[in-house]
PDB file of N, CA and C in Angstrom:
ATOM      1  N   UNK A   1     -18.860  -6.163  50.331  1.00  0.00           N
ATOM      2  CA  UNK A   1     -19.309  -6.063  51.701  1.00  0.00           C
ATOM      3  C   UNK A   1     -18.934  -7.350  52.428  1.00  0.00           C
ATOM      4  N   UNK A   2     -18.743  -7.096  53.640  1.00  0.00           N
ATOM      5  CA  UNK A   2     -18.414  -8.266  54.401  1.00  0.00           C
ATOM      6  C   UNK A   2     -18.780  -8.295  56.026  1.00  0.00           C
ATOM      7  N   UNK A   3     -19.742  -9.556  56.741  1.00  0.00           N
ATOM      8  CA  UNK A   3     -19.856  -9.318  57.558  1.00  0.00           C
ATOM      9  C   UNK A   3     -19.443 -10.206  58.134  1.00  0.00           C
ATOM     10  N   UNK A   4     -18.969  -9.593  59.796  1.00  0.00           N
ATOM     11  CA  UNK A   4     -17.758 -10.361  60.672  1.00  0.00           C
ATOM     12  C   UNK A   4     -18.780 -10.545  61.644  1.00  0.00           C
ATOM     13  N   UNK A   5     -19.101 -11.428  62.734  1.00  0.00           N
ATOM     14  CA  UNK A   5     -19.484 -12.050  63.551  1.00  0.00           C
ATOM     15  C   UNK A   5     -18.927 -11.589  64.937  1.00  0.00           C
ATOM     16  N   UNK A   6     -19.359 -11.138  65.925  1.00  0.00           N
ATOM     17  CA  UNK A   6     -18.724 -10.954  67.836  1.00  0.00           C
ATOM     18  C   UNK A   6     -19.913 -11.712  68.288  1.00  0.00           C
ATOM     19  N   UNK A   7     -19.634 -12.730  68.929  1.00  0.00           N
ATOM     20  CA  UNK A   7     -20.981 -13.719  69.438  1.00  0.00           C
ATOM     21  C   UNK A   7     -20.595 -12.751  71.025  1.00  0.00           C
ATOM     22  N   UNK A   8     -21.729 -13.260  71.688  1.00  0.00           N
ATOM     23  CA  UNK A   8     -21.251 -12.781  73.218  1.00  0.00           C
ATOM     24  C   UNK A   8     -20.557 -14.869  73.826  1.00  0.00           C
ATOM     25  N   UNK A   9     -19.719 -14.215  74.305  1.00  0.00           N
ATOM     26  CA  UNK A   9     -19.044 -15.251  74.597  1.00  0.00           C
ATOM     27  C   UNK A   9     -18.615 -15.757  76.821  1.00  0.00           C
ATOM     28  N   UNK A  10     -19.194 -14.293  77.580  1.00  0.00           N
ATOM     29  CA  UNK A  10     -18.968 -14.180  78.790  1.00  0.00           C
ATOM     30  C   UNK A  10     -19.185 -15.644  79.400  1.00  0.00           C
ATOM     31  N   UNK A  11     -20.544 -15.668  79.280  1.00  0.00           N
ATOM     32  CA  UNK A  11     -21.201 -17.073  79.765  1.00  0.00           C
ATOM     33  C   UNK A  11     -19.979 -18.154  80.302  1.00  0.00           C
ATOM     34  N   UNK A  12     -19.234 -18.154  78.816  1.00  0.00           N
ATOM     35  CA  UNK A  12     -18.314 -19.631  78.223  1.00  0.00           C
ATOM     36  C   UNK A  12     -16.948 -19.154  79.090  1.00  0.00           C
ATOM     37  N   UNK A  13     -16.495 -17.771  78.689  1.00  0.00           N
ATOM     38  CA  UNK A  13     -15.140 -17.971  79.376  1.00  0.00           C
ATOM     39  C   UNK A  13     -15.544 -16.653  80.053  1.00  0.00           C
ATOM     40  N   UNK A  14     -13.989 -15.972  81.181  1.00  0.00           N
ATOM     41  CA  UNK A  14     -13.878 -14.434  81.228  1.00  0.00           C
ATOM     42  C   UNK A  14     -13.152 -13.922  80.387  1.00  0.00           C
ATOM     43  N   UNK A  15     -13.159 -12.305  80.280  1.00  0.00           N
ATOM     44  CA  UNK A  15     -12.461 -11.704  79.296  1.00  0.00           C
ATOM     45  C   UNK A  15     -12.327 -12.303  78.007  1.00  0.00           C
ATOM     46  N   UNK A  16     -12.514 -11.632  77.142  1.00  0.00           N
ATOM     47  CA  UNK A  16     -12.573 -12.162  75.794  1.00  0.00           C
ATOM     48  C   UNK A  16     -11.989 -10.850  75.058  1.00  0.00           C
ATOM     49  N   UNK A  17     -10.961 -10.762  74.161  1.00  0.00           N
ATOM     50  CA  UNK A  17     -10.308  -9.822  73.324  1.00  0.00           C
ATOM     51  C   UNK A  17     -10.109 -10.742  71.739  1.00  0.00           C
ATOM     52  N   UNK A  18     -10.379 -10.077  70.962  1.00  0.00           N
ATOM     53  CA  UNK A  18     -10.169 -10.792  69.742  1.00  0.00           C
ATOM     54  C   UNK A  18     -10.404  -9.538  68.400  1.00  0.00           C
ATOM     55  N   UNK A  19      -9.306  -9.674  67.746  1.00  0.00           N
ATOM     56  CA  UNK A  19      -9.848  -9.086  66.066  1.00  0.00           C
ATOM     57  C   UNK A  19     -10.903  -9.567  65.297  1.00  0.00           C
ATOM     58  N   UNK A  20     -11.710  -8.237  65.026  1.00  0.00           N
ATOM     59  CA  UNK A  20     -12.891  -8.797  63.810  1.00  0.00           C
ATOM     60  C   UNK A  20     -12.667  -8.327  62.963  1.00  0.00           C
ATOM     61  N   UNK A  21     -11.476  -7.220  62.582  1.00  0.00           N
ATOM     62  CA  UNK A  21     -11.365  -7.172  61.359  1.00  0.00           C
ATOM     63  C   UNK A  21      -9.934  -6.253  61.296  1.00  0.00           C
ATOM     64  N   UNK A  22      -9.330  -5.976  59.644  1.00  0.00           N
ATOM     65  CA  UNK A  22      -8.361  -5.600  60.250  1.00  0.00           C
ATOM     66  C   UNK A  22      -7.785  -4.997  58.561  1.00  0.00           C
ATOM     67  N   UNK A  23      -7.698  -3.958  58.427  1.00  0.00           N
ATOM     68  CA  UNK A  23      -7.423  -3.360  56.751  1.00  0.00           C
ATOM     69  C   UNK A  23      -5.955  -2.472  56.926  1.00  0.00           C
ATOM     70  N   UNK A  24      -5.193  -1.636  56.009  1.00  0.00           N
ATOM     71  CA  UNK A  24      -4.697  -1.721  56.157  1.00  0.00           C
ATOM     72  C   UNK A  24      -3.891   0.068  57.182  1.00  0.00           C
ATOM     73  N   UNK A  25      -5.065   0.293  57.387  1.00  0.00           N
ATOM     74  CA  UNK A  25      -4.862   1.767  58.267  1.00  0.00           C
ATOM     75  C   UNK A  25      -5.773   1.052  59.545  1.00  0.00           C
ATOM     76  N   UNK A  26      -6.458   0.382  59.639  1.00  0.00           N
ATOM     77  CA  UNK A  26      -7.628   0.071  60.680  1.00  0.00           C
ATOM     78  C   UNK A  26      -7.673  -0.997  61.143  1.00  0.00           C
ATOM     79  N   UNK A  27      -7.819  -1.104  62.709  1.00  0.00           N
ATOM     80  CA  UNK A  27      -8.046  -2.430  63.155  1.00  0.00           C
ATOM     81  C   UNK A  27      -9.579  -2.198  64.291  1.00  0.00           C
ATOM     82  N   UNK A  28     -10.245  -3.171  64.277  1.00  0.00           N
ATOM     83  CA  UNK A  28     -11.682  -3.576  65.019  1.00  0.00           C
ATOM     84  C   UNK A  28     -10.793  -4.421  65.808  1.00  0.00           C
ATOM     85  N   UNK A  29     -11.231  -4.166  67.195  1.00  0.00           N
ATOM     86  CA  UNK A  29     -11.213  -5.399  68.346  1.00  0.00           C
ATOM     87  C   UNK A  29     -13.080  -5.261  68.909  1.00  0.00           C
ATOM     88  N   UNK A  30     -12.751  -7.066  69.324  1.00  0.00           N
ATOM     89  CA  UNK A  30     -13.935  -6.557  70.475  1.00  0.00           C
ATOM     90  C   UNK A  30     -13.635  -7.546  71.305  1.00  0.00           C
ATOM     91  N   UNK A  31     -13.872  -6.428  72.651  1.00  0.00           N
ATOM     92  CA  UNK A  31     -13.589  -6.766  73.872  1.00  0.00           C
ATOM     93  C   UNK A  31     -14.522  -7.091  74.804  1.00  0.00           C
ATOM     94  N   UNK A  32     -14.635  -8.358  75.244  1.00  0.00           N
ATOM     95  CA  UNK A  32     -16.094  -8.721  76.640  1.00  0.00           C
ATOM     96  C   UNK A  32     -15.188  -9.172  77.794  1.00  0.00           C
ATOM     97  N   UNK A  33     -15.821  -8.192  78.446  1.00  0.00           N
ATOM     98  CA  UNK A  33     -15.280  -8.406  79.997  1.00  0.00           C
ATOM     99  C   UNK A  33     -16.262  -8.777  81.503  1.00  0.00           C
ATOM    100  N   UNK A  34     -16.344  -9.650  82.304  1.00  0.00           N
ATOM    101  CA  UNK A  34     -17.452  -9.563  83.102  1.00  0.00           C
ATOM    102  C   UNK A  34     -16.765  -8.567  84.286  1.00  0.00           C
ATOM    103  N   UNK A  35     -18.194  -8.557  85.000  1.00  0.00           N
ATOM    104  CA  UNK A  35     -18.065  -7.442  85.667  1.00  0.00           C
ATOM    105  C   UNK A  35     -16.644  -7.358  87.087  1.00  0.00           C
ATOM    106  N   UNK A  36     -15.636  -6.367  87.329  1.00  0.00           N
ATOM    107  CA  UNK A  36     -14.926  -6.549  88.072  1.00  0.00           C
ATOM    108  C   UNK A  36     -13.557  -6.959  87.053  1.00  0.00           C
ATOM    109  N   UNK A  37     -13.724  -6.957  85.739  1.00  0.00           N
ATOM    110  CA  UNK A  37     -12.412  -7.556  85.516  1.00  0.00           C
ATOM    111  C   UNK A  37     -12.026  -5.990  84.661  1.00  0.00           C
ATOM    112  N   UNK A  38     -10.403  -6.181  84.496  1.00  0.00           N
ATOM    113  CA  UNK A  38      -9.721  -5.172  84.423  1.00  0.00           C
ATOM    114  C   UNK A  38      -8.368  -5.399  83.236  1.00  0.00           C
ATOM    115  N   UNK A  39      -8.186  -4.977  82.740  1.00  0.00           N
ATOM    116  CA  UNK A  39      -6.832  -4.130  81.414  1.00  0.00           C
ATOM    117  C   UNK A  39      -6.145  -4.077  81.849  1.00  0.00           C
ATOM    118  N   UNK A  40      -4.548  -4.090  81.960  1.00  0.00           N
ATOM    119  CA  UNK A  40      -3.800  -3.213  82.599  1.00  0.00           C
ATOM    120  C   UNK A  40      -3.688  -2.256  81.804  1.00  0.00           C
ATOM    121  N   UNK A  41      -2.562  -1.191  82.134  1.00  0.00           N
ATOM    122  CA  UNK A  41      -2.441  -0.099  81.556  1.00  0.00           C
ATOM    123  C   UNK A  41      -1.607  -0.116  79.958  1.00  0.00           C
ATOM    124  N   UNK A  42      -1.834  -0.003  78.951  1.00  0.00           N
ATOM    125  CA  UNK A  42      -1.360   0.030  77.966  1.00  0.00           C
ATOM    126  C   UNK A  42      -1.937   1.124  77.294  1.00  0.00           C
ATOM    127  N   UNK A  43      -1.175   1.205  75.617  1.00  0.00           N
ATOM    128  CA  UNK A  43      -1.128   2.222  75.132  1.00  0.00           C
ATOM    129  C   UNK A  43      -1.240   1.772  73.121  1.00  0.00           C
ATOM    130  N   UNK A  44      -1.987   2.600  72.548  1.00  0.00           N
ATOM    131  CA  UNK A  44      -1.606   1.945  70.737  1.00  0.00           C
ATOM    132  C   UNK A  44      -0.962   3.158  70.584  1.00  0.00           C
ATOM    133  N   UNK A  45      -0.360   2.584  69.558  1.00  0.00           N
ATOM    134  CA  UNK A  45      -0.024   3.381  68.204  1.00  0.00           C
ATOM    135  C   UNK A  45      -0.667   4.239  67.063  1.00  0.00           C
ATOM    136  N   UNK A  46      -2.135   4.019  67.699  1.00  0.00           N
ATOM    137  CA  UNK A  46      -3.118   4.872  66.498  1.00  0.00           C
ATOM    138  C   UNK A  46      -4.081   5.747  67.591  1.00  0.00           C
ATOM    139  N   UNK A  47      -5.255   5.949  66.592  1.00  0.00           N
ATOM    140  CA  UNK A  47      -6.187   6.763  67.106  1.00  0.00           C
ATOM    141  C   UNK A  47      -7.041   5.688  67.761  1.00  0.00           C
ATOM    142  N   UNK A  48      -7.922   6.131  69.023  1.00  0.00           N
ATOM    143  CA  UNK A  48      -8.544   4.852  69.542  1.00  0.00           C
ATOM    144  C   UNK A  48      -9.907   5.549  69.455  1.00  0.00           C
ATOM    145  N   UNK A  49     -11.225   4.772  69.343  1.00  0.00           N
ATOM    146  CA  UNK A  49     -12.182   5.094  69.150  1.00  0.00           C
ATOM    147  C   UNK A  49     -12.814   4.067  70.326  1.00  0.00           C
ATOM    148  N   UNK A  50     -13.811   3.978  71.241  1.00  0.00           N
ATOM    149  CA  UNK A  50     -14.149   2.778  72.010  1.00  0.00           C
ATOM    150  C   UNK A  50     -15.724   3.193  71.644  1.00  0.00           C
ATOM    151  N   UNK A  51     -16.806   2.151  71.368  1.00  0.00           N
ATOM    152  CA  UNK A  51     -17.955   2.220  71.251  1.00  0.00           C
ATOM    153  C   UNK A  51     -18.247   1.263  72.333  1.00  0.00           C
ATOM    154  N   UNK A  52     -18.878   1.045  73.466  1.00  0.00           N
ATOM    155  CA  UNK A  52     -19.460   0.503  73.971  1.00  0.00           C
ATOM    156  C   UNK A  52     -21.003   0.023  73.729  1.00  0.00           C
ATOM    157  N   UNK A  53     -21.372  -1.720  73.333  1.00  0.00           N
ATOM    158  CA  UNK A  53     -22.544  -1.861  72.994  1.00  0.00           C
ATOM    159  C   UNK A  53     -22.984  -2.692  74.016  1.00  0.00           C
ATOM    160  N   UNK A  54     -22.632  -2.817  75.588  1.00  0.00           N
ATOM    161  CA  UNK A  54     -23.431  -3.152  76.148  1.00  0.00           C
ATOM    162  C   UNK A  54     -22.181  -2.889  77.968  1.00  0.00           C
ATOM    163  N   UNK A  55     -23.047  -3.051  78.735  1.00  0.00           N
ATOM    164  CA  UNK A  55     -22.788  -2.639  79.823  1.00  0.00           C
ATOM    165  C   UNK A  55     -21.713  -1.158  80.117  1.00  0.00           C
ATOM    166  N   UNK A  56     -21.247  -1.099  81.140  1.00  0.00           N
ATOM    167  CA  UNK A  56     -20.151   0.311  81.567  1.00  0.00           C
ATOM    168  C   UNK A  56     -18.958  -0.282  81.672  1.00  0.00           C
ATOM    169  N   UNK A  57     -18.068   1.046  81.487  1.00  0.00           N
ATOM    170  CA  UNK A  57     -16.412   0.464  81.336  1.00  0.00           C
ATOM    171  C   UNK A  57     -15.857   1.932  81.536  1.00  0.00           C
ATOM    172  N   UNK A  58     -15.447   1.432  82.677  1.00  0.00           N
ATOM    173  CA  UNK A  58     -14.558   2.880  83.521  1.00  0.00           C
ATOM    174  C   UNK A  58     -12.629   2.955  82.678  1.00  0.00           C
ATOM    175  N   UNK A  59     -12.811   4.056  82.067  1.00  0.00           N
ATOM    176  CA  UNK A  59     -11.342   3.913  81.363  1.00  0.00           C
ATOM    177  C   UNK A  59     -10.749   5.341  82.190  1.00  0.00           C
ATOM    178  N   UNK A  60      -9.451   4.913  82.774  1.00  0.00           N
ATOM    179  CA  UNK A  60      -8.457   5.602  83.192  1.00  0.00           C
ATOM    180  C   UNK A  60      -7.488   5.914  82.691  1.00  0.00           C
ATOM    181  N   UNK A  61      -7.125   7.219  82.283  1.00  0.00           N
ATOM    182  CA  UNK A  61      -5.774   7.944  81.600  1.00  0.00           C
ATOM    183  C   UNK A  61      -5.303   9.034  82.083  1.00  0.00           C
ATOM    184  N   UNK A  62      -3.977   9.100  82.502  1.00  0.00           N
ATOM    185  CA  UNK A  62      -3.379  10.046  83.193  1.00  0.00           C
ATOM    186  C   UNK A  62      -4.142  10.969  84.430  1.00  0.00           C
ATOM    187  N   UNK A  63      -4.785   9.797  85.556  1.00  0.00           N
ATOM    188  CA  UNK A  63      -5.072  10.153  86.526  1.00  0.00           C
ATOM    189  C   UNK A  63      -6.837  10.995  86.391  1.00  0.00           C
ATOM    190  N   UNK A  64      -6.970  10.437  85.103  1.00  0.00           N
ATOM    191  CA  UNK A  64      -8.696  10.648  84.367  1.00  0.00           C
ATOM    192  C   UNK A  64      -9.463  10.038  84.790  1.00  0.00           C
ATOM    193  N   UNK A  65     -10.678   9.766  85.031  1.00  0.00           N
ATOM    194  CA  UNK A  65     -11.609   8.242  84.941  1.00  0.00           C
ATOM    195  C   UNK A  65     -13.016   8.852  84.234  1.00  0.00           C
ATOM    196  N   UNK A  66     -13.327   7.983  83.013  1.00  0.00           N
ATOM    197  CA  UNK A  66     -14.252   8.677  82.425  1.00  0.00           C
ATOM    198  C   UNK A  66     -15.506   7.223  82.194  1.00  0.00           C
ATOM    199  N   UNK A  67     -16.238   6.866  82.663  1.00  0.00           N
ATOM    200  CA  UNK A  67     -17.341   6.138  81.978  1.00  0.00           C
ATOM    201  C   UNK A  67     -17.576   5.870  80.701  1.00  0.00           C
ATOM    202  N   UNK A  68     -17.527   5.074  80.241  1.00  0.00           N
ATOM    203  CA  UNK A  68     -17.963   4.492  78.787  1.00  0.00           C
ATOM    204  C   UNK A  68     -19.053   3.593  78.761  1.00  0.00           C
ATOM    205  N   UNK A  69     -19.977   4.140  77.656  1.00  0.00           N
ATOM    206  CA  UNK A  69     -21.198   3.209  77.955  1.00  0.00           C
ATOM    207  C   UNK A  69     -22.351   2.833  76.853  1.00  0.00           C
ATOM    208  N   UNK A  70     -23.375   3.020  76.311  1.00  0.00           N
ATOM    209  CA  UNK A  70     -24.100   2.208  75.040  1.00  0.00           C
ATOM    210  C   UNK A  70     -24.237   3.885  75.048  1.00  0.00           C
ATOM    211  N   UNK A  71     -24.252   4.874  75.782  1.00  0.00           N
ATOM    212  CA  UNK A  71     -24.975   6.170  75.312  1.00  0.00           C
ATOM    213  C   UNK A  71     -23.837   7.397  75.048  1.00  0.00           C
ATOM    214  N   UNK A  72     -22.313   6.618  75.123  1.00  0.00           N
ATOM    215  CA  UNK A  72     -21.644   7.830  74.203  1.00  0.00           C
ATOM    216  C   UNK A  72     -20.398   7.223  74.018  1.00  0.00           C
ATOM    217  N   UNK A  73     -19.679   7.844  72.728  1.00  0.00           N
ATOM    218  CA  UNK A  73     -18.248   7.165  72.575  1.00  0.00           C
ATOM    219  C   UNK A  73     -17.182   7.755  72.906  1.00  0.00           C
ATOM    220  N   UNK A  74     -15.777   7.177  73.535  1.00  0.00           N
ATOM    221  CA  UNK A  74     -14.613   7.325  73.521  1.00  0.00           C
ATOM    222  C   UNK A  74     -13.530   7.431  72.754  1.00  0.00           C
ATOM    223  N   UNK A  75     -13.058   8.515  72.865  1.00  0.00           N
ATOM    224  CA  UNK A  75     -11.917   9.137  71.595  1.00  0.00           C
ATOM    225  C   UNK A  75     -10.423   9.105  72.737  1.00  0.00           C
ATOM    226  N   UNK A  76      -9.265   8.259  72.292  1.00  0.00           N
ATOM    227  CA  UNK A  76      -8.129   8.209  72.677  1.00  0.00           C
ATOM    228  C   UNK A  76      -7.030   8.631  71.768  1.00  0.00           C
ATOM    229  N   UNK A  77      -6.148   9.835  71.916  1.00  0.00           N
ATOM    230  CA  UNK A  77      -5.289   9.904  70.847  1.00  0.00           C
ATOM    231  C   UNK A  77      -3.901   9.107  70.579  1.00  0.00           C
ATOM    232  N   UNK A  78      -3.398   8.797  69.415  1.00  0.00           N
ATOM    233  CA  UNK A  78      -2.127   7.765  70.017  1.00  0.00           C
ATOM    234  C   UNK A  78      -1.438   7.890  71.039  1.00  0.00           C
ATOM    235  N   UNK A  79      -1.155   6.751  71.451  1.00  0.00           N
ATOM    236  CA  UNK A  79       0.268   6.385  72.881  1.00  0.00           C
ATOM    237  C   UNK A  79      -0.368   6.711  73.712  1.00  0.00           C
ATOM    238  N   UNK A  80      -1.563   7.457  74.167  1.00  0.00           N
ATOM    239  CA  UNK A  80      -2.336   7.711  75.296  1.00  0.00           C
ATOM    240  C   UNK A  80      -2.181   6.418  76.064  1.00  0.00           C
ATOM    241  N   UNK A  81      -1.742   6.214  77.286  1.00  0.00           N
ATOM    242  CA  UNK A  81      -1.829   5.406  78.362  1.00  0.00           C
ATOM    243  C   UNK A  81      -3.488   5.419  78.897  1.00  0.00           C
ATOM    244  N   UNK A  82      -3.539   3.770  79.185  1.00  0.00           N
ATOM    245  CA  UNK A  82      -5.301   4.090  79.872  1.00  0.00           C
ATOM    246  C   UNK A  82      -4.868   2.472  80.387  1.00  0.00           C
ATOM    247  N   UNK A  83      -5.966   2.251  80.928  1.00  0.00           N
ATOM    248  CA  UNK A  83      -6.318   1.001  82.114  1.00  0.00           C
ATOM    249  C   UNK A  83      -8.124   1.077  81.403  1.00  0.00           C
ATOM    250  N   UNK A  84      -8.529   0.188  82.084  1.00  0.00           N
ATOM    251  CA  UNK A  84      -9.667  -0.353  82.185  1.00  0.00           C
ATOM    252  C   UNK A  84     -10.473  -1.007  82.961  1.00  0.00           C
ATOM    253  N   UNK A  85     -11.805  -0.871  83.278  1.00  0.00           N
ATOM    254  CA  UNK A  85     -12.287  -1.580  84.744  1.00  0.00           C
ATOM    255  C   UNK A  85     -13.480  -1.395  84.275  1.00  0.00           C
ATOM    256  N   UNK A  86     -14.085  -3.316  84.116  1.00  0.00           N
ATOM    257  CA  UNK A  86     -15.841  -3.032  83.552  1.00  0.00           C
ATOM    258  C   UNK A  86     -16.784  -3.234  84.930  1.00  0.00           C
ATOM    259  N   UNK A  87     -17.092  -2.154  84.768  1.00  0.00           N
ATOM    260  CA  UNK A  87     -18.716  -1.649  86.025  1.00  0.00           C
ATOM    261  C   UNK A  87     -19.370  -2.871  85.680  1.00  0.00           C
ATOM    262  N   UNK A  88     -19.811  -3.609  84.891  1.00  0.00           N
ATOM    263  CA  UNK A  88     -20.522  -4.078  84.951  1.00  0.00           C
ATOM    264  C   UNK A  88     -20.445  -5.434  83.545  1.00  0.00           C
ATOM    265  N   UNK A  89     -21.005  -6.399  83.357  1.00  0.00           N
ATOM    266  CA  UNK A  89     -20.394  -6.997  81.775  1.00  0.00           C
ATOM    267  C   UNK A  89     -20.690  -6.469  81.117  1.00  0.00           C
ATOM    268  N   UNK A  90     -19.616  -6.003  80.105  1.00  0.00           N
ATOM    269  CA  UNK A  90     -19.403  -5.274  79.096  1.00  0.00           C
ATOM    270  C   UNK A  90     -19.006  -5.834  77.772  1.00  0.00           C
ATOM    271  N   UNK A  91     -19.549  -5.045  76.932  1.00  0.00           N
ATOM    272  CA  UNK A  91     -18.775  -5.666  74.859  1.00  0.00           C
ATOM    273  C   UNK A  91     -18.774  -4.407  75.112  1.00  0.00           C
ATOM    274  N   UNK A  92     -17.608  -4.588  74.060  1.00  0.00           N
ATOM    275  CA  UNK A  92     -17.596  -3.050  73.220  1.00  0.00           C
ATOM    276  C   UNK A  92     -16.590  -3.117  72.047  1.00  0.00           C
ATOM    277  N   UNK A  93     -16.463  -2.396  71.297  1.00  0.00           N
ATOM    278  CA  UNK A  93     -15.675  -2.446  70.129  1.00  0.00           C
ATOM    279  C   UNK A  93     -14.905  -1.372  70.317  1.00  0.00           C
ATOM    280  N   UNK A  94     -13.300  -1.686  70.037  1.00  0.00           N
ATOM    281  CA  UNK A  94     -12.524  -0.860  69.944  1.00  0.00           C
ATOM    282  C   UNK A  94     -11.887  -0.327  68.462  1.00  0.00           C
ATOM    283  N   UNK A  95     -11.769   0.655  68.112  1.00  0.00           N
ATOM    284  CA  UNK A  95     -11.256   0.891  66.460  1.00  0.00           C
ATOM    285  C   UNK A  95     -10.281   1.454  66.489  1.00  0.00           C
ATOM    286  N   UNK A  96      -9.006   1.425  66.004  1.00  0.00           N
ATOM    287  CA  UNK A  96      -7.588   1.914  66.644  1.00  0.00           C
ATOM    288  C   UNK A  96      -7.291   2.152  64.359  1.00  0.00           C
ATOM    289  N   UNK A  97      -7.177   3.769  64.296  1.00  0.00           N
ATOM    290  CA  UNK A  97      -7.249   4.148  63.158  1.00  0.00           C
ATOM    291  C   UNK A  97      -5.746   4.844  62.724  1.00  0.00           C
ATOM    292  N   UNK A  98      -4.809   4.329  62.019  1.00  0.00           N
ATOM    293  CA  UNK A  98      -3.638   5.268  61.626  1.00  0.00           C
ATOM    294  C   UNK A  98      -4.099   5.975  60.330  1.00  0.00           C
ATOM    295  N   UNK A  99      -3.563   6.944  60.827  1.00  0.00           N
ATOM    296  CA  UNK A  99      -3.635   8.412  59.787  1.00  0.00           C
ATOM    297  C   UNK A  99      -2.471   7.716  58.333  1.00  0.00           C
TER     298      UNK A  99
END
């Protein structure tokens, strides 16, 4: 077992993206954004999973906009194009899974 650490870090800087972990089908990001800041549009190579564990995060894909938030998760399938825009300060963990 092994446990990895995401401090909240907003306070100190903006935007914060970083790996917490990383095997060899799976990668963990976690992402803190304060409120008003934004992604551009990009795309992975795997399956994307987004858990949001604190504030909202408006994700846009192909002319979509869907809310992400502590009360449900986001499923992206590979190469899916999306953007990002946090409602409000946000963490959340992203899990990007190859088959």
């Amino acid at each position: 077992m092994e446990r990895k650490e995401t401090p909240n870090v907003l306070e100190e800087k903006a935007k914060k993206s970083a790996a917490v972990l990383q095997t060899a089908n799976a990668k963990v990001m976690n992402i803190q954004l304060r409120k008003g800041e934004a992604i551009p549009e990009h795309h992975a190579d795997a399956e994307v999973v987004i858990v949001v564990r604190k504030g909202r995060v408006q994700f846009t894909s192909e002319g979509e906009t869907v809310e992400a938030t502590p009360e449900n998760v986001l499923h992206m399938a590979p190469m899916e194009n999306h953007q990002l825009l946090a409602a409000e300060d946000s963490d959340l963990l992203v899990f990007q899974i190859k088959a």
